[in-house]
Protein backbone atom coordinates (compact mmCIF):
# COMPACT_ATOMS: atom_id res chain seq x y z
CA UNK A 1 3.90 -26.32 -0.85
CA UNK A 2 7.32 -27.73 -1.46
CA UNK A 3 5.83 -29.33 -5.03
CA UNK A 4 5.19 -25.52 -5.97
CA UNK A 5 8.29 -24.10 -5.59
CA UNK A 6 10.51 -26.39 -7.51
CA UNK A 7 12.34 -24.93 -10.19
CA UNK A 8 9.99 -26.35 -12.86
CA UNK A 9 6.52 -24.61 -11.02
CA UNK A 10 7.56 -21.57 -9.13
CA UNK A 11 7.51 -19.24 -12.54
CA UNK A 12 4.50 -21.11 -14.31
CA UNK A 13 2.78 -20.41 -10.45
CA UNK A 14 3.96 -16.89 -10.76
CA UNK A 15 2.74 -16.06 -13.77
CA UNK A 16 -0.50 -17.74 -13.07
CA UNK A 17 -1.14 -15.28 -10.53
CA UNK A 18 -0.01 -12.68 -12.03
CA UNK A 19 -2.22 -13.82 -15.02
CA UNK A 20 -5.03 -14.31 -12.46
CA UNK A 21 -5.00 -10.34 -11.26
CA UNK A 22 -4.90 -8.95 -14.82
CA UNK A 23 -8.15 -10.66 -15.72
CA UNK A 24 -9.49 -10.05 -12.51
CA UNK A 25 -9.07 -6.02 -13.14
CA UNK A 26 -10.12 -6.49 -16.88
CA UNK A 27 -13.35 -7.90 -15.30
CA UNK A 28 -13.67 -5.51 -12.84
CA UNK A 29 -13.15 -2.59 -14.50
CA UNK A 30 -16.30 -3.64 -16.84
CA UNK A 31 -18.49 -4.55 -14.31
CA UNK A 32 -20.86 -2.22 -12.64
CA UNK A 33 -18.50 -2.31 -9.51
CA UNK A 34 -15.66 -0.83 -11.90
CA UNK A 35 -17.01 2.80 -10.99
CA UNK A 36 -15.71 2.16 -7.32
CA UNK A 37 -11.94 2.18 -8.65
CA UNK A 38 -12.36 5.70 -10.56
CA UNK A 39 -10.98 8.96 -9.55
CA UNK A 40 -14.08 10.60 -10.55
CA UNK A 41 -16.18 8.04 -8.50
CA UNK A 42 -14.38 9.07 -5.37
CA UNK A 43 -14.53 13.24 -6.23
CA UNK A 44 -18.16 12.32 -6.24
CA UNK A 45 -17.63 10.76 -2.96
CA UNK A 46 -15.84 13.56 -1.35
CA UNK A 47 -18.73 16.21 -2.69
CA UNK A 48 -21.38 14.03 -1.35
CA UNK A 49 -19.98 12.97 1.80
CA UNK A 50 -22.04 9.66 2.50
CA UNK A 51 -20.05 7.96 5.16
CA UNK A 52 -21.13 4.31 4.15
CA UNK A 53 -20.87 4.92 0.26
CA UNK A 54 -17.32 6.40 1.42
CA UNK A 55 -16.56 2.98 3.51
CA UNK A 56 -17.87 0.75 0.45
CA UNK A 57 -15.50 2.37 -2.12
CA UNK A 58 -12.66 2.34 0.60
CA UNK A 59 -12.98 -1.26 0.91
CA UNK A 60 -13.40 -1.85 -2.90
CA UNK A 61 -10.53 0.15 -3.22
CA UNK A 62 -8.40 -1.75 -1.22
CA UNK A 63 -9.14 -5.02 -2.85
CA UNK A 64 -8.64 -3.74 -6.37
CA UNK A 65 -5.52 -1.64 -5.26
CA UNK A 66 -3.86 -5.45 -3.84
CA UNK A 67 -5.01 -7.07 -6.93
CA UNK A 68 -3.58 -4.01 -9.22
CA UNK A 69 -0.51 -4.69 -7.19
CA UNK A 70 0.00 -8.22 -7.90
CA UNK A 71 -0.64 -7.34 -11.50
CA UNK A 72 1.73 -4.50 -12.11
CA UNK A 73 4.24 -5.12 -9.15
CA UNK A 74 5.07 -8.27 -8.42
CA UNK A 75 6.32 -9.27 -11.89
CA UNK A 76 9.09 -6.78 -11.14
CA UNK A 77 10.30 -8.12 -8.39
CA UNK A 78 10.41 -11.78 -9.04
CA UNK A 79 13.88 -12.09 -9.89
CA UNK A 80 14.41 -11.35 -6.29
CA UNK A 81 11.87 -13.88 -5.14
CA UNK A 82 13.83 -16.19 -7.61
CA UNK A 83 17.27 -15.76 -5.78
CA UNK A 84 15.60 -15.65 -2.37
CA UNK A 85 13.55 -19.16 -3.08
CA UNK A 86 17.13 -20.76 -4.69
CA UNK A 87 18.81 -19.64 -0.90
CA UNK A 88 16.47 -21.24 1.11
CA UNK A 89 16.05 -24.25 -0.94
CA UNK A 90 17.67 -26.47 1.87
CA UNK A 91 15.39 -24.37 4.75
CA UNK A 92 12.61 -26.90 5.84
CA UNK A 93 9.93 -23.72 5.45
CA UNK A 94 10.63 -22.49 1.92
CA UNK A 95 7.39 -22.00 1.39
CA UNK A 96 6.67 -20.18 4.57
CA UNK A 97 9.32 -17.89 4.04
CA UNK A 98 8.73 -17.27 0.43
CA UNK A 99 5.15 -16.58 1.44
CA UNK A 100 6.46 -14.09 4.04
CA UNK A 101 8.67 -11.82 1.71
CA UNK A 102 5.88 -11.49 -1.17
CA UNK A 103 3.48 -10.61 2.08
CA UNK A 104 6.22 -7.83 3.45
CA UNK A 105 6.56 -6.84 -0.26
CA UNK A 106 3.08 -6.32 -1.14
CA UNK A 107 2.48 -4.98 2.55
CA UNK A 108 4.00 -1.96 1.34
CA UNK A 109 2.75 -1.34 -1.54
CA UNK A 110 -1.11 -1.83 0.15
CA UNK A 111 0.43 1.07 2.73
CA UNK A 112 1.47 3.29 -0.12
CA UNK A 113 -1.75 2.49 -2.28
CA UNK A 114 -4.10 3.85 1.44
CA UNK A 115 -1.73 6.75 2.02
CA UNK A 116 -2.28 7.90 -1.55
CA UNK A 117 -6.22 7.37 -1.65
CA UNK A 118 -6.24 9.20 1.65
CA UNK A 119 -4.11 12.22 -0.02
CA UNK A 120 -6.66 11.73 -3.48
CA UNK A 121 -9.60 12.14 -1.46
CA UNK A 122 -8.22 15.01 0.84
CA UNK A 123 -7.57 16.60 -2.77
CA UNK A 124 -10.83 16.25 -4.07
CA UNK A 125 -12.32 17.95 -0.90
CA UNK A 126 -9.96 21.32 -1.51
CA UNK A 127 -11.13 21.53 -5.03
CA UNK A 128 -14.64 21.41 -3.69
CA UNK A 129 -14.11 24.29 -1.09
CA UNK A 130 -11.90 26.10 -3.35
CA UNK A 131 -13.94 28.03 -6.50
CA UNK A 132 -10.42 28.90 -7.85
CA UNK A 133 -8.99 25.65 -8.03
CA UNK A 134 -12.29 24.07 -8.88
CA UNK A 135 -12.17 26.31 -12.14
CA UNK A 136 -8.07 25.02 -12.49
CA UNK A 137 -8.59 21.28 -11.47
CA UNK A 138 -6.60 21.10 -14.43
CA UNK A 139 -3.78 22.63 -12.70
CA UNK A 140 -3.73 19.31 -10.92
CA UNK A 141 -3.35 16.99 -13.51
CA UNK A 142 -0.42 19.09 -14.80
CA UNK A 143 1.47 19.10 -11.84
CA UNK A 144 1.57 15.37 -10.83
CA UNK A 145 2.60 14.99 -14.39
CA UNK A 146 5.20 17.80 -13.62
CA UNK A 147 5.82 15.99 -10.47
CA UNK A 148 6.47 12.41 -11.86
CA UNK A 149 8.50 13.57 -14.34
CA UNK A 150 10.61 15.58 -12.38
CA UNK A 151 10.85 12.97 -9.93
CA UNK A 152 12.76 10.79 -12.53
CA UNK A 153 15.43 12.61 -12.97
CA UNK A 154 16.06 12.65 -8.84
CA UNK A 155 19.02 11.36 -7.16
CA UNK A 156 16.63 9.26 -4.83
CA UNK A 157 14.98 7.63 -8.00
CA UNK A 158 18.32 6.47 -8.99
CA UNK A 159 19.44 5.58 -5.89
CA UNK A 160 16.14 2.92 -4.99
CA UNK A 161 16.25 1.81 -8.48
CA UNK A 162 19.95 0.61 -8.12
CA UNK A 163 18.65 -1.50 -5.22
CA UNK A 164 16.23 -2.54 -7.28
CA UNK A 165 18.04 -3.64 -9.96
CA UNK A 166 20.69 -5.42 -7.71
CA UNK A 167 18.44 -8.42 -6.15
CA UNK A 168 21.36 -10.90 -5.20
CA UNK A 169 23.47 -8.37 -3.00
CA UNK A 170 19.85 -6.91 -2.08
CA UNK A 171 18.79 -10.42 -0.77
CA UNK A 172 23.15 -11.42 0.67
CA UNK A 173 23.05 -7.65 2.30
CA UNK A 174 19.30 -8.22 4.71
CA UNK A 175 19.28 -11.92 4.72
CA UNK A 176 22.63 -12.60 7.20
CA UNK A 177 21.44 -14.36 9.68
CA UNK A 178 18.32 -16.58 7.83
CA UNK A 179 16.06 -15.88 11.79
CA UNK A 180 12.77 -17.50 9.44
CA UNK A 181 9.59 -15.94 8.84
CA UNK A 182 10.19 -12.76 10.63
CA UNK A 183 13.53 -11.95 8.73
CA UNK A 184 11.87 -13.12 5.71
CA UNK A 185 9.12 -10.79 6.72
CA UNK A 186 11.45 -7.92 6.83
CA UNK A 187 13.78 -8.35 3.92
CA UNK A 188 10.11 -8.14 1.83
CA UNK A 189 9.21 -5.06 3.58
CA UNK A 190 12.84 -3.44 3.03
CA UNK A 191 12.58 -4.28 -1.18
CA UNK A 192 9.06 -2.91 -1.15
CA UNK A 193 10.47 0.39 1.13
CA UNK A 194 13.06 0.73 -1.99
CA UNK A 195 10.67 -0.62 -4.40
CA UNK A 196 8.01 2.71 -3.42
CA UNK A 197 10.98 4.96 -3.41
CA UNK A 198 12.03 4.49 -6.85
CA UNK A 199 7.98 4.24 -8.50
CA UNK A 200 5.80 6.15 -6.12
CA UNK A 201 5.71 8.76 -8.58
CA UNK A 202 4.40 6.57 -11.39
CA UNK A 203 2.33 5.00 -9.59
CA UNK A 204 0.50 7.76 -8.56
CA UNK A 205 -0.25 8.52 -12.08
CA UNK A 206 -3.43 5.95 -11.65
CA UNK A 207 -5.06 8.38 -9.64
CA UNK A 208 -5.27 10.79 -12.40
CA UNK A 209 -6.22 8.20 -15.14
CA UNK A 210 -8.58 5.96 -12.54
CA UNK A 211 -7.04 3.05 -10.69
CA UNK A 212 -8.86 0.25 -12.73
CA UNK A 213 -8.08 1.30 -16.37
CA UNK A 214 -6.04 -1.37 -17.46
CA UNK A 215 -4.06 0.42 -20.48
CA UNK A 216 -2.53 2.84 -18.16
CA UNK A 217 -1.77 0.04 -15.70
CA UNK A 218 -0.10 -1.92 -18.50
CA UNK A 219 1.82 0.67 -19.94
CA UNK A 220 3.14 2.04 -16.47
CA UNK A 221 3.66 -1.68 -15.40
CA UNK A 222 5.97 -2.38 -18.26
CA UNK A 223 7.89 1.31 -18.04
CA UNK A 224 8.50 0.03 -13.88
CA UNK A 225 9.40 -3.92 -15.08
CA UNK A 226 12.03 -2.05 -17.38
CA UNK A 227 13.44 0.18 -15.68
CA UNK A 228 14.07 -2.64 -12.84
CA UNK A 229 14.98 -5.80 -14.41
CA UNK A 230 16.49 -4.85 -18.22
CA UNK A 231 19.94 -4.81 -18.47
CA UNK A 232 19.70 -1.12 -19.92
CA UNK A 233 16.45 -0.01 -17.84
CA UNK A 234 18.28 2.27 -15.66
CA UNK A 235 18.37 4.85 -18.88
CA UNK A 236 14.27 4.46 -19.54
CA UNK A 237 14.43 6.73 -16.65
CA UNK A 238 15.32 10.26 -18.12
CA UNK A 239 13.33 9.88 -21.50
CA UNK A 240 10.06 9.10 -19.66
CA UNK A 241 10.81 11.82 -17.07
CA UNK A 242 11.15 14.34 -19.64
CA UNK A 243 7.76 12.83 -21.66
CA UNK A 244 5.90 13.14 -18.57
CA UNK A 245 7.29 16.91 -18.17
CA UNK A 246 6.49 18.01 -21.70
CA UNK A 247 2.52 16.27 -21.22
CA UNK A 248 2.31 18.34 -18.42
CA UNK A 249 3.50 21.86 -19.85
CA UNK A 250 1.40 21.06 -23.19
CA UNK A 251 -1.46 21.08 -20.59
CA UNK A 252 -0.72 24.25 -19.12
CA UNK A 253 -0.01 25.81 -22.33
CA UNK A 254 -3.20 24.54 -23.47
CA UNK A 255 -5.36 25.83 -20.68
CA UNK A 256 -3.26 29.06 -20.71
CA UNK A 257 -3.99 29.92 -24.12
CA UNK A 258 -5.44 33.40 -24.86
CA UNK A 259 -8.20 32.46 -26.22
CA UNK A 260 -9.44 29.66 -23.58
CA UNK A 261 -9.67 32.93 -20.86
């Protein structure tokens, strides 16, 4: 453990894994399992109701929603890791402790990632039971893209994302007392608690392309890893919120047109 964190390994073994998750979802998402990470596979799911088809894409969802993580996510937050790994260097369980924050970290994101399938899948059943909305389900679409965008331009975006971007006084501010795992644990879990505040938005754009299509997950990982870790990300913010709102008025305009009635 202590051979892969030295200074000369931790990034390469970073990377790697990083490196590891991408392919794994590029694989995925053209095998016949790929299906399982689709929002239309799980609409299909909600019509049908089959409680062990609905269990088997749950648990496929999870897995691919971790690995989607790893590959979108934790990139973004390794210059905290970096800082937290160069504190502890003299701590006899680096490793441990390293191992604990990226667990609290990605933790969060797994809570997020369940909340929102939960929320997808409730959404999928009103559509269903609802004639008028099934005839709009458009009017979905629009409205996270409404809802993302708008979102950007939020005080509370601004406010996680300054957290964000600050990962030595993030790491000096929750690591005061160095308790171990626990602490470790816990300052992980408080940078993924900022880290959801400031993307949740974005990130909920998957479920409206399909969580395993890799060119959305690229694009919207490299919008997050710039607005986080660039010295001039903090201004990405606004132009993307207001791309985001003009998508989703062109689709209402579009489906509002006279002759589309």
């Amino acid at each position: 453990m202590k051979a892969i964190l030295r200074r000369d390994l931790f990034l390469p073994a970073i990377g790697s894994l990083v490196a590891v998750a991408w392919l794994t979802l590029w694989v995925w998402e053209r095998s016949p399992y790929g299906r399982y990470l689709s929002h239309a596979e799980l609409g299909h799911l909600a019509l049908d109701g089959g409680e062990s088809s609905a269990v088997v894409q749950a648990g496929l969802y999870v897995v691919g929603w971790t690995v989607m993580t790893v590959a979108m996510m934790l990139p973004t937050t390794v210059p905290l890791i970096e800082i937290f790994r160069r504190m502890t260097r003299d701590h006899a369980s680096r490793g441990q402790l390293v191992g604990a924050l990226v667990l609290g970290y990605l933790g969060i994101w797994l809570a997020f990632g369940v909340a929102a399938h939960v929320l997808d899948w409730g959404l999928h059943r009103l559509v269903h039971h609802s004639p008028w909305l099934h005839a709009r389900s458009w009017l979905l679409g629009s409205g996270l893209l409404l809802l993302a965008g708008a979102f950007q331009f939020s005080s509370l975006k601004y406010r996680c994302l300054d957290e964000c971007r600050s990962p030595l006084s993030f790491v000096i501010q929750h690591w005061q007392n160095r308790r171990g795992r626990l602490q470790a644990l816990w300052l992980g879990v408080h940078h993924g608690l900022f880290c959801v505040g400031c993307c949740w938005a974005l990130m909920l754009l998957m479920f409206a392309v399909g969580t395993g299509n890799v060119g959305w997950m690229l694009l919207l990982g490299a919008v997050m890893a710039i607005e986080k870790n660039l010295p001039g990300g903090r201004r990405v913010a606004a132009p993307v919120g207001a791309v985001l709102m003009v998508w989703g008025i062109a689709i209402v305009l579009y489906h509002m047109r006279p002759w589309a009635v």
